[in-house]
C-alpha atoms as a PDB file:
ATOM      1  CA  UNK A   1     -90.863  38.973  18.792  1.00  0.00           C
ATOM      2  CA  UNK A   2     -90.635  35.712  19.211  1.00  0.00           C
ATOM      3  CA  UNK A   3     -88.211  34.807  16.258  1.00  0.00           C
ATOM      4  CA  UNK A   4     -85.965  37.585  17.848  1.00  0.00           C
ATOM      5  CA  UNK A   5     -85.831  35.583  21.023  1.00  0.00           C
ATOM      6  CA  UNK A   6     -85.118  32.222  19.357  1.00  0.00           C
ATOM      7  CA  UNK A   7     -82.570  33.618  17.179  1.00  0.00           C
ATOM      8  CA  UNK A   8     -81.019  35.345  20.572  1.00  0.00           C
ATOM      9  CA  UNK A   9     -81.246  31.769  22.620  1.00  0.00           C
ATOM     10  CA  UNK A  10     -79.016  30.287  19.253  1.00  0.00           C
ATOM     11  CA  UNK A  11     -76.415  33.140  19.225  1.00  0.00           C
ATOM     12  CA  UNK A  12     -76.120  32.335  22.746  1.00  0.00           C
ATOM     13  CA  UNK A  13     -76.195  28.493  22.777  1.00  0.00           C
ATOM     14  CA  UNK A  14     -73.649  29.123  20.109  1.00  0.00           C
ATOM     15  CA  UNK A  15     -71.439  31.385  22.101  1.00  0.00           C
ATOM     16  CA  UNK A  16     -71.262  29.063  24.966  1.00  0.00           C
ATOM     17  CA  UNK A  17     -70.622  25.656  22.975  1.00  0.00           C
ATOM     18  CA  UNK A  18     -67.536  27.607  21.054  1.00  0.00           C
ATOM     19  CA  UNK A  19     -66.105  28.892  24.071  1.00  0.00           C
ATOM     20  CA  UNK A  20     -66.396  25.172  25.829  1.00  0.00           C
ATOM     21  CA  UNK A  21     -64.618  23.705  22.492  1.00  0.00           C
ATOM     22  CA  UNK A  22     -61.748  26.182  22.933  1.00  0.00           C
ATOM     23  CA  UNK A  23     -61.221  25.504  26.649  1.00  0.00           C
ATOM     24  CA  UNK A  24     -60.993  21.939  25.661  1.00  0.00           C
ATOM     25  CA  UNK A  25     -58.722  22.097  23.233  1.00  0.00           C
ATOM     26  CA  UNK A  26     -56.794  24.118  25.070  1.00  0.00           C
ATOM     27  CA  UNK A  27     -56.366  21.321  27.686  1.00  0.00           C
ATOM     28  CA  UNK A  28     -55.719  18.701  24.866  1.00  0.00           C
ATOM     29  CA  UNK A  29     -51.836  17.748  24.080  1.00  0.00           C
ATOM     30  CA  UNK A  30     -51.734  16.871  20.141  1.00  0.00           C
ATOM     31  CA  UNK A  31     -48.498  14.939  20.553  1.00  0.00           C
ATOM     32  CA  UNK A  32     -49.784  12.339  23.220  1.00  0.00           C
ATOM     33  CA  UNK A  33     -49.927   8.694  22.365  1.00  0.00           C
ATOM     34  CA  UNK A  34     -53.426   7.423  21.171  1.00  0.00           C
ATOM     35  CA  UNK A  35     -55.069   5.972  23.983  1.00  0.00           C
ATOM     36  CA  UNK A  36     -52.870   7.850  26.898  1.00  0.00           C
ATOM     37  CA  UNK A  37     -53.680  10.375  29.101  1.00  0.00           C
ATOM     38  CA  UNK A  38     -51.974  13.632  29.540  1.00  0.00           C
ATOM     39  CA  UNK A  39     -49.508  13.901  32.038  1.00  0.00           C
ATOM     40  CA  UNK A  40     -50.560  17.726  32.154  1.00  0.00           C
ATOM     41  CA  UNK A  41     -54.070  17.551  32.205  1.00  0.00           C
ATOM     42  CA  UNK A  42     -54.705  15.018  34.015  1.00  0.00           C
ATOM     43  CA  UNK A  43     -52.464  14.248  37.076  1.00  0.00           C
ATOM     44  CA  UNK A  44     -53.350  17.352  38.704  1.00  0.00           C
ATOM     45  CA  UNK A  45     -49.764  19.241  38.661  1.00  0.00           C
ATOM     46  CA  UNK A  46     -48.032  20.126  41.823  1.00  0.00           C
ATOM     47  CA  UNK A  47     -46.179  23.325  41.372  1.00  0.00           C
ATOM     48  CA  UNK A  48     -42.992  21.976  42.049  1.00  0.00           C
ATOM     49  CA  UNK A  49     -43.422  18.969  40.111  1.00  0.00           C
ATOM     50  CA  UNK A  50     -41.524  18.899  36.389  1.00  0.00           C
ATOM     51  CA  UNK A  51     -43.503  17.629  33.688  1.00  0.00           C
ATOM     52  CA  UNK A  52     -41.468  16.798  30.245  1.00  0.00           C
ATOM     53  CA  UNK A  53     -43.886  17.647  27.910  1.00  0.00           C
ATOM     54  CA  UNK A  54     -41.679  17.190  25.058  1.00  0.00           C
ATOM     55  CA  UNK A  55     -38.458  16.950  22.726  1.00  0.00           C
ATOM     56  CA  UNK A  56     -37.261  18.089  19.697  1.00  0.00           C
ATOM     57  CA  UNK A  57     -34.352  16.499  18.581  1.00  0.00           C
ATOM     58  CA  UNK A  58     -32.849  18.329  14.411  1.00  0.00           C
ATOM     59  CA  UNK A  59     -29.852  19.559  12.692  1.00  0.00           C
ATOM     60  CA  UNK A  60     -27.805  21.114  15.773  1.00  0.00           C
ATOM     61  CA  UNK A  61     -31.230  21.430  17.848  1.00  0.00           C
ATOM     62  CA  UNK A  62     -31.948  19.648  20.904  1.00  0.00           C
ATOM     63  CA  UNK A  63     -34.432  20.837  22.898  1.00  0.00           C
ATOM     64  CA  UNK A  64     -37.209  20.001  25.706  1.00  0.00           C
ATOM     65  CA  UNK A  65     -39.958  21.430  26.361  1.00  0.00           C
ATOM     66  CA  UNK A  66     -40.673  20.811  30.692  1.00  0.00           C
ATOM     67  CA  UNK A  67     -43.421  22.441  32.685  1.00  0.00           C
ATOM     68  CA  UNK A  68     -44.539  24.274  29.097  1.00  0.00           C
ATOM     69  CA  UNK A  69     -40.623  26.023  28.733  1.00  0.00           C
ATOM     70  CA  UNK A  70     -38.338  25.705  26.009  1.00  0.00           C
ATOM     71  CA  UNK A  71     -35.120  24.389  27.664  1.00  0.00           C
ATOM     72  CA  UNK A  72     -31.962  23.830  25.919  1.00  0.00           C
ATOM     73  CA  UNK A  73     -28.269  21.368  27.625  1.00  0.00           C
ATOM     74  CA  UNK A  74     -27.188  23.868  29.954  1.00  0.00           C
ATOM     75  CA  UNK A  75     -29.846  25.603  30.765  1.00  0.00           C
ATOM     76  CA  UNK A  76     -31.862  25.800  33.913  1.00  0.00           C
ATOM     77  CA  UNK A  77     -35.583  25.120  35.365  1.00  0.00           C
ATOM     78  CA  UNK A  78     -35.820  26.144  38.271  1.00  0.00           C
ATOM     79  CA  UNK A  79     -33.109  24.751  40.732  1.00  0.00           C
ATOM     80  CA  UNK A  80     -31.816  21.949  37.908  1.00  0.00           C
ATOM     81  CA  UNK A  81     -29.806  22.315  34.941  1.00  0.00           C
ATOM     82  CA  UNK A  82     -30.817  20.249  31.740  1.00  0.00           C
ATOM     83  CA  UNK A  83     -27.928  18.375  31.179  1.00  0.00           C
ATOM     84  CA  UNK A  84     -29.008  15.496  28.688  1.00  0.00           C
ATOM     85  CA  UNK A  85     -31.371  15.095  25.840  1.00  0.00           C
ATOM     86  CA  UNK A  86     -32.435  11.563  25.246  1.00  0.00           C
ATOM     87  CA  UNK A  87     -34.854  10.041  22.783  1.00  0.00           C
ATOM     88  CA  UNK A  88     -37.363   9.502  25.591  1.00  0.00           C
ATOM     89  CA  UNK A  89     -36.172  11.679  28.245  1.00  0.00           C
ATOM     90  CA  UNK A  90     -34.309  14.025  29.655  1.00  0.00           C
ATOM     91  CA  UNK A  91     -31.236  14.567  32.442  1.00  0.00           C
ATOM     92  CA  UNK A  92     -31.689  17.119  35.188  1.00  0.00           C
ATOM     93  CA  UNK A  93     -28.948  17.797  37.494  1.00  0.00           C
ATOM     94  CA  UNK A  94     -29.386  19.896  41.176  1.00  0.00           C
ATOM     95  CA  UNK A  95     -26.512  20.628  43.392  1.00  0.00           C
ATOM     96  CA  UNK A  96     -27.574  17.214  45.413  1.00  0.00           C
ATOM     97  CA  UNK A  97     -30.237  15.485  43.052  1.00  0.00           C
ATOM     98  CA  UNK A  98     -30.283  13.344  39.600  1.00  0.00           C
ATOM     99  CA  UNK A  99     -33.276  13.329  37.725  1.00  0.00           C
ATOM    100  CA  UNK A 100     -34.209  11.369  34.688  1.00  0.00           C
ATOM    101  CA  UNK A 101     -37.881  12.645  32.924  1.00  0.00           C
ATOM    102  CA  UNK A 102     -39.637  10.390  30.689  1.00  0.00           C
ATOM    103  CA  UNK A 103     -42.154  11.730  27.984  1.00  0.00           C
ATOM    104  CA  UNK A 104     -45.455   9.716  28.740  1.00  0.00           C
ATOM    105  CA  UNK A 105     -44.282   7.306  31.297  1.00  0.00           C
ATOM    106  CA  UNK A 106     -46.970   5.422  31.455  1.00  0.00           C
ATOM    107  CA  UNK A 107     -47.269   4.417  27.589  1.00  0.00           C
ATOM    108  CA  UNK A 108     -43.894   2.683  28.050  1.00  0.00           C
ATOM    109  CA  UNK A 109     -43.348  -1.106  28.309  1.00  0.00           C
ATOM    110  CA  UNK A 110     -41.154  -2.709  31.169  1.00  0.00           C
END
């Protein structure tokens, strides 16, 4: 009886520990700089704030990914049109705003 219960406590410490590792790295960005936080994680997201998350720059491809969607020049997120792919960031346009999105900010040197 008693093995039953130990072996039951294991399954269960177990269960927990590989559900916490999945939640984790579910939270964890692969691409971020060593030593850098995650914008996403991290900075406690506003819903209307836009997060460049990352770009992927190929043959004929150019594309960012903001707020965790794929966004090609031209295209929109929300009220702003992507309208420049940089090395380091991207060019939204509104009908009365410019914005300019840097991939990890805060790793870059002024």
């Amino acid at each position: 009886m008693f093995k039953i219960k130990h072996a039951i406590n294991l399954l269960m410490i177990s269960i927990i520990t590989c559900m916490s590792l999945v939640t984790w790295a579910a939270n964890v960005d692969p691409t971020r700089p060593f030593g850098q936080s995650s914008a996403v994680v991290n900075k406690g997201l506003v819903s209307n704030q836009l997060v460049l998350q990352s770009i992927i720059h190929g043959d004929d491809i150019h594309t960012a990914v903001i707020n965790s969607k794929i966004v090609k020049p031209g295209e929109r997120i929300g009220q702003y049109r992507l309208v420049a792919i940089n090395d380091d960031s991207v060019v939204l346009r509104s009908e009365d705003e410019r914005l300019q999105l840097y991939v990890f900010k805060e790793s870059i040197i002024k």
